[in-house]
PDB file of N, CA and C in Angstrom:
ATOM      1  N   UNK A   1       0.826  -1.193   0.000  1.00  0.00           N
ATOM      2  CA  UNK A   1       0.000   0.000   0.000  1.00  0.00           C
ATOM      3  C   UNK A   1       0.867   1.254   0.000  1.00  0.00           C
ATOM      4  N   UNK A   2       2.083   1.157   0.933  1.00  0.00           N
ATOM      5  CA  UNK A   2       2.689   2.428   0.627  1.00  0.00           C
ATOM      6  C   UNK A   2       3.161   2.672  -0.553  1.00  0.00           C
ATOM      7  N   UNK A   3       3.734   1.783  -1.591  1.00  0.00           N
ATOM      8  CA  UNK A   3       4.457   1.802  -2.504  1.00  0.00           C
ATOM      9  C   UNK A   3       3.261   3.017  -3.911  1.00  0.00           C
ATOM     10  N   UNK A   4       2.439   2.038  -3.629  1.00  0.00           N
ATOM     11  CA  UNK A   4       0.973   3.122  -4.530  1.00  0.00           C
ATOM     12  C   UNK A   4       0.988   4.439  -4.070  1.00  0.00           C
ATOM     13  N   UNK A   5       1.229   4.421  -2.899  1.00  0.00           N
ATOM     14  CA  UNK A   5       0.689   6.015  -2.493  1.00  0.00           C
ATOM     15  C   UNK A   5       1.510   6.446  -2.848  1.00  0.00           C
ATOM     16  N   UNK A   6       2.521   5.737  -2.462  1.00  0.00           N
ATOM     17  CA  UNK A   6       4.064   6.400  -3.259  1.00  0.00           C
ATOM     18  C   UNK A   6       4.083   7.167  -4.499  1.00  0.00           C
ATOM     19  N   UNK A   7       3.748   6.145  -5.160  1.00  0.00           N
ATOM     20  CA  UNK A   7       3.606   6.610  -6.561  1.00  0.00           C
ATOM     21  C   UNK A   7       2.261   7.426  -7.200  1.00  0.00           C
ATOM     22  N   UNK A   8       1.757   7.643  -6.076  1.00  0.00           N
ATOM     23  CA  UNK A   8       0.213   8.366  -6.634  1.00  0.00           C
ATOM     24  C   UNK A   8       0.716   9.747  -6.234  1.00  0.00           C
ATOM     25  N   UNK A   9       1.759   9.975  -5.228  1.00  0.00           N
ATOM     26  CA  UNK A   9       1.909  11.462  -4.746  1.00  0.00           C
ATOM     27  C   UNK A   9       2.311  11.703  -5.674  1.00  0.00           C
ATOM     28  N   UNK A  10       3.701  11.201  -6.335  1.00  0.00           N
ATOM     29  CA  UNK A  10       4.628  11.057  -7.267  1.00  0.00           C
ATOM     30  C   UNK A  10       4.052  11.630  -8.430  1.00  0.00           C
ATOM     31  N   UNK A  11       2.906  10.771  -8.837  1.00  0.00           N
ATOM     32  CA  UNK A  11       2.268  11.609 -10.454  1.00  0.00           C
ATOM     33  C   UNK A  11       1.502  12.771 -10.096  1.00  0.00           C
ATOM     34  N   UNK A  12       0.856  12.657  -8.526  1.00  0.00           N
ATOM     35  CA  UNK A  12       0.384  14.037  -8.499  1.00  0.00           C
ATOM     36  C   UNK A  12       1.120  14.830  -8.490  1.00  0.00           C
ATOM     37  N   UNK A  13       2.513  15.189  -7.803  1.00  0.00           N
ATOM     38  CA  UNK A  13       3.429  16.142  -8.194  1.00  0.00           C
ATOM     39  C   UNK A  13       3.994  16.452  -9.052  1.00  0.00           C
ATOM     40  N   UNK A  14       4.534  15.271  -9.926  1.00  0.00           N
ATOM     41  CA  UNK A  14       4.472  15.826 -11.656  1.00  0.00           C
ATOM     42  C   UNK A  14       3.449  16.426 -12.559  1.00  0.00           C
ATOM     43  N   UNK A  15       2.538  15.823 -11.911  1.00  0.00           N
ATOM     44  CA  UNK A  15       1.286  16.841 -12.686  1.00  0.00           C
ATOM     45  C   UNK A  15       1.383  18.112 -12.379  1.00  0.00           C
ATOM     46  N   UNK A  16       1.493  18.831 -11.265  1.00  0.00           N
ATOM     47  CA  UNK A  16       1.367  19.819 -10.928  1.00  0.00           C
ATOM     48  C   UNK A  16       2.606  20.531 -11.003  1.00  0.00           C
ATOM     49  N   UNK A  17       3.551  20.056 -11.363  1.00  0.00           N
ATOM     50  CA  UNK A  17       4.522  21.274 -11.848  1.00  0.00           C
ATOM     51  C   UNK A  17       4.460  21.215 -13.443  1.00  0.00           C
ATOM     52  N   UNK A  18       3.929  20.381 -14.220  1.00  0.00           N
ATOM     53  CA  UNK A  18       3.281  20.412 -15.428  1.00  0.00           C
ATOM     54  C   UNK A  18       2.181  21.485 -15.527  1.00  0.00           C
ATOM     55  N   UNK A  19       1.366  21.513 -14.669  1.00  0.00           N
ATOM     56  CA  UNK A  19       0.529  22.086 -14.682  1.00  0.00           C
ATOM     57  C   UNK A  19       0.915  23.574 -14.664  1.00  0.00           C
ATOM     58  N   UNK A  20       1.615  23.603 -13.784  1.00  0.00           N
ATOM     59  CA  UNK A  20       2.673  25.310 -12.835  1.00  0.00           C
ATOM     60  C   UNK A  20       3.544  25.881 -14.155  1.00  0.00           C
ATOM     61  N   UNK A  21       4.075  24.984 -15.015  1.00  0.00           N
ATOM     62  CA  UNK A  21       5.282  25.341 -15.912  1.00  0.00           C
ATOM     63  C   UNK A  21       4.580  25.543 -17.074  1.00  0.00           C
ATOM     64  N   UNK A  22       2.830  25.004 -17.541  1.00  0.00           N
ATOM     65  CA  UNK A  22       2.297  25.533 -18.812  1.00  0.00           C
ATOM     66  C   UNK A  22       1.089  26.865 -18.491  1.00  0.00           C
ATOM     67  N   UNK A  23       0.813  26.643 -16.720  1.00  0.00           N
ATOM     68  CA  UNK A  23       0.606  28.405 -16.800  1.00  0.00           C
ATOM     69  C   UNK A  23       1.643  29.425 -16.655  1.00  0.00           C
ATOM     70  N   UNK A  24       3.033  29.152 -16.264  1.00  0.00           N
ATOM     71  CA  UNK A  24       3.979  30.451 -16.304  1.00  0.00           C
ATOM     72  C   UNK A  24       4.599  30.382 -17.833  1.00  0.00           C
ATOM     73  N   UNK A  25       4.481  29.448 -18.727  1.00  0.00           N
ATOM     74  CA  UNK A  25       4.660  29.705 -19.889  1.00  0.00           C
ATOM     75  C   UNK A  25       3.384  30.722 -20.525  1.00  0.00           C
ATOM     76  N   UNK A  26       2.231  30.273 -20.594  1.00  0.00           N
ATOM     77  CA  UNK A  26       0.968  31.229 -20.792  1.00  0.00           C
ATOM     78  C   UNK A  26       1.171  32.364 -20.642  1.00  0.00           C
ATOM     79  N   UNK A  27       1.258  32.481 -19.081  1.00  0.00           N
ATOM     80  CA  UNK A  27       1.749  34.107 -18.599  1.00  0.00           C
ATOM     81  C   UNK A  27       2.836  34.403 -19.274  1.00  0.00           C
ATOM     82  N   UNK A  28       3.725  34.319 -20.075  1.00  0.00           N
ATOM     83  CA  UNK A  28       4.884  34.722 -20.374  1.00  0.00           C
ATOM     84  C   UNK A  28       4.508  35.209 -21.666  1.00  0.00           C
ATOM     85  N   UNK A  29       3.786  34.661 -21.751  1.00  0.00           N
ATOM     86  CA  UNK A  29       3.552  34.634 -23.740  1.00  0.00           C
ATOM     87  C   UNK A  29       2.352  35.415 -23.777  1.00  0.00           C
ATOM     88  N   UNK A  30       1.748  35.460 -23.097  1.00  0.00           N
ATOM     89  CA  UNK A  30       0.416  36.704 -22.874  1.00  0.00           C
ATOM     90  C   UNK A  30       0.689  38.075 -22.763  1.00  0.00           C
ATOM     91  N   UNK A  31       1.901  37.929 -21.720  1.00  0.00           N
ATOM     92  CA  UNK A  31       2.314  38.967 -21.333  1.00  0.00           C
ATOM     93  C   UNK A  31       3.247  39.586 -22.269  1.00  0.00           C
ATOM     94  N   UNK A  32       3.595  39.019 -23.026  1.00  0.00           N
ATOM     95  CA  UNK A  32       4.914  39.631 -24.193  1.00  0.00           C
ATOM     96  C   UNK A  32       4.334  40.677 -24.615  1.00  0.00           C
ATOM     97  N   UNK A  33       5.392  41.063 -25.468  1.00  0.00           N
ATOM     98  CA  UNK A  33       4.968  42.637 -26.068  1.00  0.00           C
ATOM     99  C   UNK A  33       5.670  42.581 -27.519  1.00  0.00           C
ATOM    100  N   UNK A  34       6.194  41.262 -27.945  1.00  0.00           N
ATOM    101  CA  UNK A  34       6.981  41.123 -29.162  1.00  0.00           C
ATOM    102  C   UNK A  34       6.188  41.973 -30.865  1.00  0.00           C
ATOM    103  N   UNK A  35       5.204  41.596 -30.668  1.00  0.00           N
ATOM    104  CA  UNK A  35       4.491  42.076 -31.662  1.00  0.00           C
ATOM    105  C   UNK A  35       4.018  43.444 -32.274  1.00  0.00           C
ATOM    106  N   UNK A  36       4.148  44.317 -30.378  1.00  0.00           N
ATOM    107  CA  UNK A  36       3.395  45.711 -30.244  1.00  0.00           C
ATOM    108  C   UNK A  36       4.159  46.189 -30.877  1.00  0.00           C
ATOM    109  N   UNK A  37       5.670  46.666 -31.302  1.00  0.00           N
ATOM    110  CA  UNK A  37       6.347  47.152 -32.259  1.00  0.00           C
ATOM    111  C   UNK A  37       5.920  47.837 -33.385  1.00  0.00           C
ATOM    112  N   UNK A  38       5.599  46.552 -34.368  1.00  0.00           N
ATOM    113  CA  UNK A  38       5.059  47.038 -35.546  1.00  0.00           C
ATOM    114  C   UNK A  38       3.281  48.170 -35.631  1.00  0.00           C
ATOM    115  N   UNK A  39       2.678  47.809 -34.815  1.00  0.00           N
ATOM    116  CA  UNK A  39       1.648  48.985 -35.274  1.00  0.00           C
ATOM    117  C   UNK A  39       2.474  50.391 -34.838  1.00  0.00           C
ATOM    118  N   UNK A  40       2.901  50.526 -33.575  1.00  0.00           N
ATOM    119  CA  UNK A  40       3.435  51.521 -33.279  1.00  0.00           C
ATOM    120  C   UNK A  40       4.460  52.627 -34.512  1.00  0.00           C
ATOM    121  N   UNK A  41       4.832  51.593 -35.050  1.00  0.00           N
ATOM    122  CA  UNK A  41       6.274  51.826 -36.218  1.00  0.00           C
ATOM    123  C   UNK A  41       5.439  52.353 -37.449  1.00  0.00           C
ATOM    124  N   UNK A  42       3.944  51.701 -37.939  1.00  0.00           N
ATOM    125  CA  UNK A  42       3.273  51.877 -38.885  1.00  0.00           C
ATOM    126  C   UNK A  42       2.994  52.771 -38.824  1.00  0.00           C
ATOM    127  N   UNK A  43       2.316  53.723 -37.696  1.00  0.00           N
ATOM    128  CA  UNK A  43       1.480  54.940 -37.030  1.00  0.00           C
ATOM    129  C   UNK A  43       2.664  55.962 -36.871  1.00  0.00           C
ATOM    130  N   UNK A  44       3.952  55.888 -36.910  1.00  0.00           N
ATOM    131  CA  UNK A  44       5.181  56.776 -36.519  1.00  0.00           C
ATOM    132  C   UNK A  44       4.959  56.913 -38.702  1.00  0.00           C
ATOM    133  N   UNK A  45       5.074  55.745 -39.640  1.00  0.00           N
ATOM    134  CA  UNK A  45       5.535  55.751 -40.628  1.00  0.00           C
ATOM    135  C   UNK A  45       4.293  57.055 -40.907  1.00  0.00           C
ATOM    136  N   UNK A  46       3.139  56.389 -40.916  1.00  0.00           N
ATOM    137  CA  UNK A  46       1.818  57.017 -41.580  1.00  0.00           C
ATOM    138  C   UNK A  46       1.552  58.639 -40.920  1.00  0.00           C
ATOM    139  N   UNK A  47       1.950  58.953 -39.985  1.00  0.00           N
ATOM    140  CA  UNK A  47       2.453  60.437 -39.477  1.00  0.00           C
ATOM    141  C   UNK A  47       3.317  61.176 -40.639  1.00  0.00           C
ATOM    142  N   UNK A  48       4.677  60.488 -40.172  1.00  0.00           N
ATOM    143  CA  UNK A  48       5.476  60.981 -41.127  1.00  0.00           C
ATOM    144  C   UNK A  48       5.213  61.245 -42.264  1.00  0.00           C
ATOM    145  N   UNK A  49       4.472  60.714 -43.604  1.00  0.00           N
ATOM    146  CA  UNK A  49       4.152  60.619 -44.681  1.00  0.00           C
ATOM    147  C   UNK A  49       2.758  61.675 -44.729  1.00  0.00           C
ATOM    148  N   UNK A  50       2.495  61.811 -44.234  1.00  0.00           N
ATOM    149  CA  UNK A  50       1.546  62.721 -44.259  1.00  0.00           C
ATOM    150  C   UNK A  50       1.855  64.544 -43.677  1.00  0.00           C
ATOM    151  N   UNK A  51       2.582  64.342 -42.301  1.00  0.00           N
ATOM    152  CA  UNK A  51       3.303  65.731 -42.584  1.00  0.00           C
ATOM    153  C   UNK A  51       3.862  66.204 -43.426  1.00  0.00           C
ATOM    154  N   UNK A  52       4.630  64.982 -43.986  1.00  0.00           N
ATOM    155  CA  UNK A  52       5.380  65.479 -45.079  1.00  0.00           C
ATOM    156  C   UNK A  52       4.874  66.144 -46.119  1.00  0.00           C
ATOM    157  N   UNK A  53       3.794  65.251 -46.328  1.00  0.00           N
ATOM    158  CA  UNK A  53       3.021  65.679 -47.734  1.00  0.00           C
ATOM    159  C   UNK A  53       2.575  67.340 -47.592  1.00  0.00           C
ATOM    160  N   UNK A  54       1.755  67.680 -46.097  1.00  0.00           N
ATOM    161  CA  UNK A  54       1.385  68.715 -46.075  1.00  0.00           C
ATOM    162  C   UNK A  54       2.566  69.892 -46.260  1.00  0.00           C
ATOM    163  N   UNK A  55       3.669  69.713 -45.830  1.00  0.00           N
ATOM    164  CA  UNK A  55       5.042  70.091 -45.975  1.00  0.00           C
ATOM    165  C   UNK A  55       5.271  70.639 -47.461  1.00  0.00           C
ATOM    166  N   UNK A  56       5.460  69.754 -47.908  1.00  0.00           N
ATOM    167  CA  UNK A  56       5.671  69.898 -49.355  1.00  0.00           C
ATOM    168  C   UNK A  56       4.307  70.713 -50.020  1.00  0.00           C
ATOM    169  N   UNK A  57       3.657  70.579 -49.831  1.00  0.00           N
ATOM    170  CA  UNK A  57       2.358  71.429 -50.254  1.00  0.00           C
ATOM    171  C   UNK A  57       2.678  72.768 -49.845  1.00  0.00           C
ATOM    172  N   UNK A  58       2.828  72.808 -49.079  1.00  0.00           N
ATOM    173  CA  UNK A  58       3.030  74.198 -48.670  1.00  0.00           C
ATOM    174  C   UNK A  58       4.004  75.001 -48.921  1.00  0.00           C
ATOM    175  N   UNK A  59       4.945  74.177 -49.355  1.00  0.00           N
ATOM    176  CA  UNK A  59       6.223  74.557 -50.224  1.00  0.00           C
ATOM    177  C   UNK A  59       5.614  74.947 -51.467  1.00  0.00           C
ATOM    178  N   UNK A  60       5.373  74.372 -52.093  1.00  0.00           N
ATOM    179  CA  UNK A  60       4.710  74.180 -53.189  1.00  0.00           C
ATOM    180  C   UNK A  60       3.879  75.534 -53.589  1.00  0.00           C
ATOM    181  N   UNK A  61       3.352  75.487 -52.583  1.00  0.00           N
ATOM    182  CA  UNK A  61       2.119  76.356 -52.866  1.00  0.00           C
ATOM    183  C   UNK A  61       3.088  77.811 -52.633  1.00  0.00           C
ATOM    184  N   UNK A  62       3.448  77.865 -51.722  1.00  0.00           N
ATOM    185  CA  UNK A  62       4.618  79.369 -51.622  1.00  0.00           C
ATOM    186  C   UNK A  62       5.362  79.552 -53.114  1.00  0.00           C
ATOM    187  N   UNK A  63       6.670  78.495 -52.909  1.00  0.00           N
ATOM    188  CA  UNK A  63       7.392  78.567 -54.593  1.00  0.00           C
ATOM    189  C   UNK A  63       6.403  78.977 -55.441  1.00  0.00           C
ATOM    190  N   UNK A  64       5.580  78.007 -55.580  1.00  0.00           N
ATOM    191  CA  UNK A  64       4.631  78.572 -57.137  1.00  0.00           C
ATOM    192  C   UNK A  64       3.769  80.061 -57.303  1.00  0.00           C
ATOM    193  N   UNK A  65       3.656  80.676 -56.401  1.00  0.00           N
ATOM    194  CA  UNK A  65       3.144  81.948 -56.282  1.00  0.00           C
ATOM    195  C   UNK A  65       3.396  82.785 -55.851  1.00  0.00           C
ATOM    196  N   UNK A  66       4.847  82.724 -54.797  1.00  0.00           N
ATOM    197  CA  UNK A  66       5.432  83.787 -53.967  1.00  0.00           C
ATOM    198  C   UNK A  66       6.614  84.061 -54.554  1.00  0.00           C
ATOM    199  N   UNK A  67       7.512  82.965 -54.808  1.00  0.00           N
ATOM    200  CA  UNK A  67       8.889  83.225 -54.945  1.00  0.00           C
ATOM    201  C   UNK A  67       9.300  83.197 -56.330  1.00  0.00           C
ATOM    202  N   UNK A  68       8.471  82.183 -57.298  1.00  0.00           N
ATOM    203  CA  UNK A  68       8.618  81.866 -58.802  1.00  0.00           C
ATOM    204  C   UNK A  68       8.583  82.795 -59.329  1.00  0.00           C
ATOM    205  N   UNK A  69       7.381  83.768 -59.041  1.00  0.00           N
ATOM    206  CA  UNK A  69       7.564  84.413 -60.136  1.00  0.00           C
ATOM    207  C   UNK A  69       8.092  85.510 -60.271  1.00  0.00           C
ATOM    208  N   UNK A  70       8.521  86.265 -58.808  1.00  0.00           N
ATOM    209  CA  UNK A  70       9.649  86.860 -58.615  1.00  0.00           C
ATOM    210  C   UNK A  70      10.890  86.752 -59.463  1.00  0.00           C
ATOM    211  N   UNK A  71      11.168  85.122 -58.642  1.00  0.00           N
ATOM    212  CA  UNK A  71      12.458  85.078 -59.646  1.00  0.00           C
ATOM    213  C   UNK A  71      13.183  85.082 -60.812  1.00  0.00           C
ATOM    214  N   UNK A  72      12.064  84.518 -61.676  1.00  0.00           N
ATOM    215  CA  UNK A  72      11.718  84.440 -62.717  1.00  0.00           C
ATOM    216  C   UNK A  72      11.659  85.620 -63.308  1.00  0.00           C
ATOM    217  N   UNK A  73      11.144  86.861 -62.908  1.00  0.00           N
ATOM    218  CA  UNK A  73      11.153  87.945 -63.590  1.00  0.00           C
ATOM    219  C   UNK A  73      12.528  88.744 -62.907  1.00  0.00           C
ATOM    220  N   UNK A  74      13.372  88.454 -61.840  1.00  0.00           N
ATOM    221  CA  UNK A  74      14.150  88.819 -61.887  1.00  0.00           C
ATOM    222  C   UNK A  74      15.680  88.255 -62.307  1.00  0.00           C
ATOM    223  N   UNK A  75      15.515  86.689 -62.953  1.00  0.00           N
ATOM    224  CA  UNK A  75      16.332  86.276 -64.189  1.00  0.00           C
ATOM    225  C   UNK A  75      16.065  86.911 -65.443  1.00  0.00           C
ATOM    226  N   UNK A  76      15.222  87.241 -65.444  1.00  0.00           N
ATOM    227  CA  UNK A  76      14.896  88.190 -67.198  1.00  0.00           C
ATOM    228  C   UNK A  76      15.274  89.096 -66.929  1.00  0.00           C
ATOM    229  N   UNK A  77      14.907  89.989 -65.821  1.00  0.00           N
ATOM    230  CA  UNK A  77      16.042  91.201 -65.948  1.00  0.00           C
ATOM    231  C   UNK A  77      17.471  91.511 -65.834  1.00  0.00           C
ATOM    232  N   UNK A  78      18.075  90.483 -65.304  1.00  0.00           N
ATOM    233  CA  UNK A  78      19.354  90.320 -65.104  1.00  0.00           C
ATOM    234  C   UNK A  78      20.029  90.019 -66.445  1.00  0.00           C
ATOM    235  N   UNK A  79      19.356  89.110 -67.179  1.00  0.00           N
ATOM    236  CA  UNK A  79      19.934  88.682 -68.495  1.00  0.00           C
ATOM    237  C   UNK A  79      19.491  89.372 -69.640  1.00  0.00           C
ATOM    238  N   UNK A  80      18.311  90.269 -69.388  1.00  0.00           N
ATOM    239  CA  UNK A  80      17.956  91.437 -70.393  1.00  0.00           C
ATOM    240  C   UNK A  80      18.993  92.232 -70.488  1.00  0.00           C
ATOM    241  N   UNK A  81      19.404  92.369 -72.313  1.00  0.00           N
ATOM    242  CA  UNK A  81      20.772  92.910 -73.006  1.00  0.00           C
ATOM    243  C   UNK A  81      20.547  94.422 -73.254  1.00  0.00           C
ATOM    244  N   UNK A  82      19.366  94.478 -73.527  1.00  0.00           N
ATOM    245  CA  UNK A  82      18.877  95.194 -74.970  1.00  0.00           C
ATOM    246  C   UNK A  82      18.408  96.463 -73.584  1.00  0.00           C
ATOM    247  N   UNK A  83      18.170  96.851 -72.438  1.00  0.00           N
ATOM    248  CA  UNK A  83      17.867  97.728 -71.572  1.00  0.00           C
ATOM    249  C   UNK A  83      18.976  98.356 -71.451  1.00  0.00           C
TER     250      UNK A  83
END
């Protein structure tokens, strides 16, 4: 009789650090953060690309109506011979 009990504690205690070692694996892997990276990185990319754009627009929009045609008329006068 002891020898059973023996061996009945025996598998009950292997069970239970079986049991102990696939919930602190769970928790480990629940708890990770391996993945959170990439949206974060996407949302930094999709910012960027879009200031930018407004950036450049606004460049854009200045050069083409503020400064162009300034300059432009003050390369023609610089290279105008005939004045």
């Amino acid at each position: 009789m002891k020898h059973i009990t023996h061996k009945a504690r025996k598998f009950v205690k292997r069970m239970e650090n079986k049991a102990s070692s696939a919930m602190l694996k769970t928790k480990h892997i629940i708890s990770g953060n391996s993945g959170e990276g990439y949206v974060d990185t996407a949302v930094k990319i999709l910012i960027a690309v879009v200031i930018g754009a407004l950036v450049l627009a606004g460049l854009y929009k200045l050069f083409g109506e503020t400064v162009m045609p300034t300059l432009t008329q003050r390369i023609q006068e610089m290279f105008n011979y005939r004045d």
